[in-house]
Structures are given as C-alpha cells and as structure tokens.
PDB file of N, CA and C in Angstrom:
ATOM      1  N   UNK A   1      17.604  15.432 -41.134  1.00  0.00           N
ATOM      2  CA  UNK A   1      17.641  13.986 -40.909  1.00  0.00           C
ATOM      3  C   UNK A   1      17.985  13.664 -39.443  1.00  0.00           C
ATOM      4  N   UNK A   2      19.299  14.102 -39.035  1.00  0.00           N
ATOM      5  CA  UNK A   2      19.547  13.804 -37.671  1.00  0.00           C
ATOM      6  C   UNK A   2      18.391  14.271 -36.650  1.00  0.00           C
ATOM      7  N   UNK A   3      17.894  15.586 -36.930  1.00  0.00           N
ATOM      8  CA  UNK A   3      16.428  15.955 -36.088  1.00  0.00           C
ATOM      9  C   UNK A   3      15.609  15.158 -36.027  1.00  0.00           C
ATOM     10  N   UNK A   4      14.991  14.644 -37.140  1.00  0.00           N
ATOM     11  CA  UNK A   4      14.361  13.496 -36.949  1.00  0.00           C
ATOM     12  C   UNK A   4      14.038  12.432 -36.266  1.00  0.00           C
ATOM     13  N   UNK A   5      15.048  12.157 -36.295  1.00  0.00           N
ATOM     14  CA  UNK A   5      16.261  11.202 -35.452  1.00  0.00           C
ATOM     15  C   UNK A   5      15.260  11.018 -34.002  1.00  0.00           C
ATOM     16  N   UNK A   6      16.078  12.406 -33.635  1.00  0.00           N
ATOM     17  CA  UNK A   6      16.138  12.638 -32.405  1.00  0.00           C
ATOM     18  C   UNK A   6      14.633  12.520 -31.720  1.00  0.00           C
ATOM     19  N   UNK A   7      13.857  13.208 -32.617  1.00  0.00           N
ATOM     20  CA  UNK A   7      12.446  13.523 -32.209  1.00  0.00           C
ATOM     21  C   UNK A   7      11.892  12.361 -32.460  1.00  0.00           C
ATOM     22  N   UNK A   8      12.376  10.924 -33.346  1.00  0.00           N
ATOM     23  CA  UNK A   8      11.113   9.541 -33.507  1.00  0.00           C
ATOM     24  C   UNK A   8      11.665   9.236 -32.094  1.00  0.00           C
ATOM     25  N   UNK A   9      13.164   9.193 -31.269  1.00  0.00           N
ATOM     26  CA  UNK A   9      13.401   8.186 -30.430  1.00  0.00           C
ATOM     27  C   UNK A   9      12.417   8.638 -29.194  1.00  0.00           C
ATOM     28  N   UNK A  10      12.933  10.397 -29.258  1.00  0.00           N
ATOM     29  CA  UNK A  10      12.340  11.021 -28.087  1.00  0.00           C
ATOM     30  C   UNK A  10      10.314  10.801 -27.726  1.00  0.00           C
ATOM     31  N   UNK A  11       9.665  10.583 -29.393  1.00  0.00           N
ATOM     32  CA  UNK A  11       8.136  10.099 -29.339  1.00  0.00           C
ATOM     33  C   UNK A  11       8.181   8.577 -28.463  1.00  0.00           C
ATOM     34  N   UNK A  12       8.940   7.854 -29.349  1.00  0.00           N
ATOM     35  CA  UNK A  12       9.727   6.583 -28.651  1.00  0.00           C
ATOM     36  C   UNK A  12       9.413   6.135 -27.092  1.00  0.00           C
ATOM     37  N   UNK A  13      10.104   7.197 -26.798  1.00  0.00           N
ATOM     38  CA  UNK A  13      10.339   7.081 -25.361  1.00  0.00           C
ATOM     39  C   UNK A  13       8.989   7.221 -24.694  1.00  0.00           C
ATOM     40  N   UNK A  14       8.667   8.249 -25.167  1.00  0.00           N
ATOM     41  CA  UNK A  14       7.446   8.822 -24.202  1.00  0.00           C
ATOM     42  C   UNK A  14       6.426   7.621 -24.609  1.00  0.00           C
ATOM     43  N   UNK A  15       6.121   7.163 -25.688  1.00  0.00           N
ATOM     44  CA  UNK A  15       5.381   6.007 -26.104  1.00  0.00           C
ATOM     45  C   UNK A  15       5.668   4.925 -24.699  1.00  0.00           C
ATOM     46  N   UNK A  16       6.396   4.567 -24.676  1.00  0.00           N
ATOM     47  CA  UNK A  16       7.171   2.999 -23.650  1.00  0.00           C
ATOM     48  C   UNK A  16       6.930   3.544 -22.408  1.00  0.00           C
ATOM     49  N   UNK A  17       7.031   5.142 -22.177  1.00  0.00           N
ATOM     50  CA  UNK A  17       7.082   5.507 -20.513  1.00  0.00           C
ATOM     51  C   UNK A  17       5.364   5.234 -20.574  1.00  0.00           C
ATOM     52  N   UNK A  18       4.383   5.813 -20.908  1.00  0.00           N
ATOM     53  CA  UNK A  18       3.004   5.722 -20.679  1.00  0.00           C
ATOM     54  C   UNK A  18       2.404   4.266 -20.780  1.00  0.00           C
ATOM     55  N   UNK A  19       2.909   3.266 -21.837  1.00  0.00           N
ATOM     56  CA  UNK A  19       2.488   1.888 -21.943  1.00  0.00           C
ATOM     57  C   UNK A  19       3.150   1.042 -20.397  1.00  0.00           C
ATOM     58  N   UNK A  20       4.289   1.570 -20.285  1.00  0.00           N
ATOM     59  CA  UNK A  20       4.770   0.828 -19.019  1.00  0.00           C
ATOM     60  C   UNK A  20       4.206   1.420 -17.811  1.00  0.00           C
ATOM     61  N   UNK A  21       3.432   3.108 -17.710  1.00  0.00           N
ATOM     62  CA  UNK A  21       2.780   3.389 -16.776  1.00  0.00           C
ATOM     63  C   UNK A  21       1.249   2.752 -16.691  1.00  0.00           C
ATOM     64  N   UNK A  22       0.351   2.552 -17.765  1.00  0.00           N
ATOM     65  CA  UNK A  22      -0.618   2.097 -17.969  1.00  0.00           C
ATOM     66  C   UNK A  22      -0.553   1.044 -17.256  1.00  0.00           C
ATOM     67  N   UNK A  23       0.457  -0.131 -17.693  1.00  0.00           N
ATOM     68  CA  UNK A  23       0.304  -1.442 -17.480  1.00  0.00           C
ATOM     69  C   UNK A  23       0.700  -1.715 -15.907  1.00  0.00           C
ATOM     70  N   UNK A  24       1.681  -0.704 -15.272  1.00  0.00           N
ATOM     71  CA  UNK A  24       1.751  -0.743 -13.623  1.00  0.00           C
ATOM     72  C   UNK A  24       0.348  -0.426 -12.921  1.00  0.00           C
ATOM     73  N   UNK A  25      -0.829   0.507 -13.506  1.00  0.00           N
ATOM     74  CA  UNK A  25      -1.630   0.605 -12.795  1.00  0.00           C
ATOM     75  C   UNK A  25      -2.549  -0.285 -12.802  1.00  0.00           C
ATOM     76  N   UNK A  26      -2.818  -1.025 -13.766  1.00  0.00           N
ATOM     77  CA  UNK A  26      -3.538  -1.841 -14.014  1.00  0.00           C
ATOM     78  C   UNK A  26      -2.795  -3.086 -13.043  1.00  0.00           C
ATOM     79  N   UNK A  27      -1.664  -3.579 -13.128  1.00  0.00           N
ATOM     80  CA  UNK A  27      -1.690  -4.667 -11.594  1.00  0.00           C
ATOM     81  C   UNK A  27      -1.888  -3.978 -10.762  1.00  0.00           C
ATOM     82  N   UNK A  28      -1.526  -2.606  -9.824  1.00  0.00           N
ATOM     83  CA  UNK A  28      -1.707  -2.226  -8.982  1.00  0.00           C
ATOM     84  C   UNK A  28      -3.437  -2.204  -8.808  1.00  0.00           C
ATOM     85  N   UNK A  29      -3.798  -1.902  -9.849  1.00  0.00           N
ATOM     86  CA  UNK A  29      -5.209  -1.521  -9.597  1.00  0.00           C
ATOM     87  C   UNK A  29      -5.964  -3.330  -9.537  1.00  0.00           C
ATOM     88  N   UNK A  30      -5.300  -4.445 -10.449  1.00  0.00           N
ATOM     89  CA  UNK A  30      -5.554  -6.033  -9.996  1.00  0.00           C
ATOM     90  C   UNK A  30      -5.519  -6.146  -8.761  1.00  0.00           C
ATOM     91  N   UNK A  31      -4.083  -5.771  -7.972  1.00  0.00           N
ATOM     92  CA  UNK A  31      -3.834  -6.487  -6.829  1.00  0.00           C
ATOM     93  C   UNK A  31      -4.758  -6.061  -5.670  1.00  0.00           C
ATOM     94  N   UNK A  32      -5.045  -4.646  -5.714  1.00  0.00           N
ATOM     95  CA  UNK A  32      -5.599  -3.777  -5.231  1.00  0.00           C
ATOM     96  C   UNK A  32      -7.650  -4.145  -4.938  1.00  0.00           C
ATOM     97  N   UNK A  33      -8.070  -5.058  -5.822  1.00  0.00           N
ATOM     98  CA  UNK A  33      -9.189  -5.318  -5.800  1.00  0.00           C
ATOM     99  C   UNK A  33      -9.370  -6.950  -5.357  1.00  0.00           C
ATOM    100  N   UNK A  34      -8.200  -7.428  -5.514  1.00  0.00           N
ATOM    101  CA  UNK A  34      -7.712  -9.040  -5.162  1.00  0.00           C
ATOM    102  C   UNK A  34      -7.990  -8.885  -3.547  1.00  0.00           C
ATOM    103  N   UNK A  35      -7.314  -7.942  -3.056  1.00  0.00           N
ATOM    104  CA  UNK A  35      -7.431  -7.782  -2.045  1.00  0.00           C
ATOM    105  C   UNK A  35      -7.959  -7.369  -1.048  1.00  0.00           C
ATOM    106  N   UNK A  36      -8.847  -6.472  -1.665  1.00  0.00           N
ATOM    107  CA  UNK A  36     -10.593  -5.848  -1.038  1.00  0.00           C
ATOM    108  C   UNK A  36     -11.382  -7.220  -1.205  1.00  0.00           C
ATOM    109  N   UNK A  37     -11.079  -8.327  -2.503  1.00  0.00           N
ATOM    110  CA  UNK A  37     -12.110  -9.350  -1.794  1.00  0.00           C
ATOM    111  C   UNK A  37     -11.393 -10.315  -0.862  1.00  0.00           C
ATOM    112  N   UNK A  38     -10.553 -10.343  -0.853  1.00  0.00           N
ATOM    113  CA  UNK A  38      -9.685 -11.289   0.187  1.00  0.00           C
ATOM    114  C   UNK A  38      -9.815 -10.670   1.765  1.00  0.00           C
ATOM    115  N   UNK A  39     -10.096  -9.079   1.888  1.00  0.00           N
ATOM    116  CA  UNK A  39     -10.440  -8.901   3.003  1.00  0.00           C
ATOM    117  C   UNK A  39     -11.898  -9.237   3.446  1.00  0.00           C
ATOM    118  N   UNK A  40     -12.929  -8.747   2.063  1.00  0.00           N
ATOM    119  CA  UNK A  40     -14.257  -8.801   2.637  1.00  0.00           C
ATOM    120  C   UNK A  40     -14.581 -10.725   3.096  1.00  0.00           C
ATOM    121  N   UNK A  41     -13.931 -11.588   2.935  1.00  0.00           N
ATOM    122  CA  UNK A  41     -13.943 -12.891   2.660  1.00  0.00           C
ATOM    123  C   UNK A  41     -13.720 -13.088   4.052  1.00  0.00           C
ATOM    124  N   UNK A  42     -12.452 -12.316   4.833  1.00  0.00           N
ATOM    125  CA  UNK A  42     -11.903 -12.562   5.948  1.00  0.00           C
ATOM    126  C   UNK A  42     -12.657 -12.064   6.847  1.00  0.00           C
ATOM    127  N   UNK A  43     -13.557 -10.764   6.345  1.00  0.00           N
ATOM    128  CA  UNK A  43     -14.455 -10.182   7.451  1.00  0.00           C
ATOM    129  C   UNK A  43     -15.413 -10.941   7.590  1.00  0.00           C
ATOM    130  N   UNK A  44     -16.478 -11.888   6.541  1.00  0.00           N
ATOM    131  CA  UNK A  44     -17.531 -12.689   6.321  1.00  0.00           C
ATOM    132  C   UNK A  44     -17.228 -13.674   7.392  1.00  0.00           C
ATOM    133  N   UNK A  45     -16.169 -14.869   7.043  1.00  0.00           N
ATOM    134  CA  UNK A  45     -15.798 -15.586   7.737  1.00  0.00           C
ATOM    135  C   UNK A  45     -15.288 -15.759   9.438  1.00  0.00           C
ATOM    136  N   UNK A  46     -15.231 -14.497   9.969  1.00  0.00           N
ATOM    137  CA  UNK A  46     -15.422 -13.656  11.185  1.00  0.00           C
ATOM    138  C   UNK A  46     -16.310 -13.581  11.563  1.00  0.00           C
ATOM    139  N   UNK A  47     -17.157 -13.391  11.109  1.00  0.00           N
ATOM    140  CA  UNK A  47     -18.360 -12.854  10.962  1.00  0.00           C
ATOM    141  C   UNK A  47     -19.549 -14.128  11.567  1.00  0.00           C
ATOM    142  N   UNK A  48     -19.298 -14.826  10.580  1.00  0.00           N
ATOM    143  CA  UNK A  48     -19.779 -16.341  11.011  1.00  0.00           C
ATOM    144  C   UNK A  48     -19.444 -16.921  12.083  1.00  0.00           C
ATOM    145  N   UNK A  49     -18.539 -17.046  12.445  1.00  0.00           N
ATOM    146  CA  UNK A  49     -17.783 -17.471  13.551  1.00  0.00           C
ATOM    147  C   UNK A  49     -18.637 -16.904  14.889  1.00  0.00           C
ATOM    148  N   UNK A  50     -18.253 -15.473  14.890  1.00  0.00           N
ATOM    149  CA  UNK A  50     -18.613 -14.752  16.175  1.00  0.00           C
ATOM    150  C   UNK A  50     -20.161 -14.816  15.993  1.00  0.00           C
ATOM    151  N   UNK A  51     -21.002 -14.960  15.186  1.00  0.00           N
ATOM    152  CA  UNK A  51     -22.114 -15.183  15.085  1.00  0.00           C
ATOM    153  C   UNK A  51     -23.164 -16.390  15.604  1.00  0.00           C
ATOM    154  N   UNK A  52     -22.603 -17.433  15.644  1.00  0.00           N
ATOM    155  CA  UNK A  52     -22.661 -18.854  15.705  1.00  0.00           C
ATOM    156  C   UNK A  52     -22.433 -18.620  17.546  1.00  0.00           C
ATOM    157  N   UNK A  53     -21.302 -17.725  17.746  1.00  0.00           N
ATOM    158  CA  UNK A  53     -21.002 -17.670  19.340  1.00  0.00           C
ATOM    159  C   UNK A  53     -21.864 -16.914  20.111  1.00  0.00           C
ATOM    160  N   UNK A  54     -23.012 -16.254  19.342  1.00  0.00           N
ATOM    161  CA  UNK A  54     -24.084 -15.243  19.518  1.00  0.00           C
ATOM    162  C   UNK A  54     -23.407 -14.096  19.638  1.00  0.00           C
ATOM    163  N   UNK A  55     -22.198 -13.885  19.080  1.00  0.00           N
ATOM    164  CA  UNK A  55     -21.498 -12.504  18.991  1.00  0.00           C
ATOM    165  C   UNK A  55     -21.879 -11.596  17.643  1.00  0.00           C
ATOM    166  N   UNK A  56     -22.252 -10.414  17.886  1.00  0.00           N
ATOM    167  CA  UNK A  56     -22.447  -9.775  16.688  1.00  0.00           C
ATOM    168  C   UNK A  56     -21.048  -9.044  16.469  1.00  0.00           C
ATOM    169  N   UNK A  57     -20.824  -8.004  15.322  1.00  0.00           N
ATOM    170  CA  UNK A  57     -19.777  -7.417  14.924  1.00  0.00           C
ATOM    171  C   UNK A  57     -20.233  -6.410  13.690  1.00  0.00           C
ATOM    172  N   UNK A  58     -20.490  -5.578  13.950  1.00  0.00           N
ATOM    173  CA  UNK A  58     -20.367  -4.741  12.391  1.00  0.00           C
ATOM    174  C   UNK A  58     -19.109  -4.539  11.387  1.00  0.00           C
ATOM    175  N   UNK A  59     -19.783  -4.568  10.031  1.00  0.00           N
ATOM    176  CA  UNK A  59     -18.674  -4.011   8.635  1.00  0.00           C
ATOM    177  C   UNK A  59     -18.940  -3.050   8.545  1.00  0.00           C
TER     178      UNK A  59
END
C-alpha cells in the first residue's frame, strides 16, 4: 500500500513536470513567432521608406 503510494505521487509528478514543460514551449514557441512577424513587419516598413527615397536594401 504505502509503495503505491509512493509510485502514483512519483507518476504524479512526472505527469505535471512534462504538462508544465509542454505548455512553456508552446508560449515560447507563441512568442517566438509573434516576433519573427513583428520583425518581418519592421523590415517591410523600412523597406518602403528607403524605397520611396530610391534607396534599395536587401532581406
């Protein structure tokens, strides 16, 4: 009985460590793509700018 015990909390655990690792990568992996378009947005808008000035620029 006490083995038992020990071994549902210890499944337990490891259960909560992988759901709470899952769910960190997944914002990391949100913020992470939030922000590849927030750059490509910033490069576009650059882009235009120096363009308009007859400046080119490569991405």
């Amino acid at each position: 009985m006490d083995r038992n015990l020990i071994l549902w909390r210890f499944n337990f655990f490891i259960v909560f460590q992988i759901l709470i690792f899952t769910y960190s990568i997944k914002i990391k992996l949100k913020i992470y793509i939030v922000n590849i378009i927030r750059n490509n947005n910033h490069i576009n808008e650059i882009n235009k700018f120096l363009t308009r000035n007859n400046y080119y620029i490569e991405t």
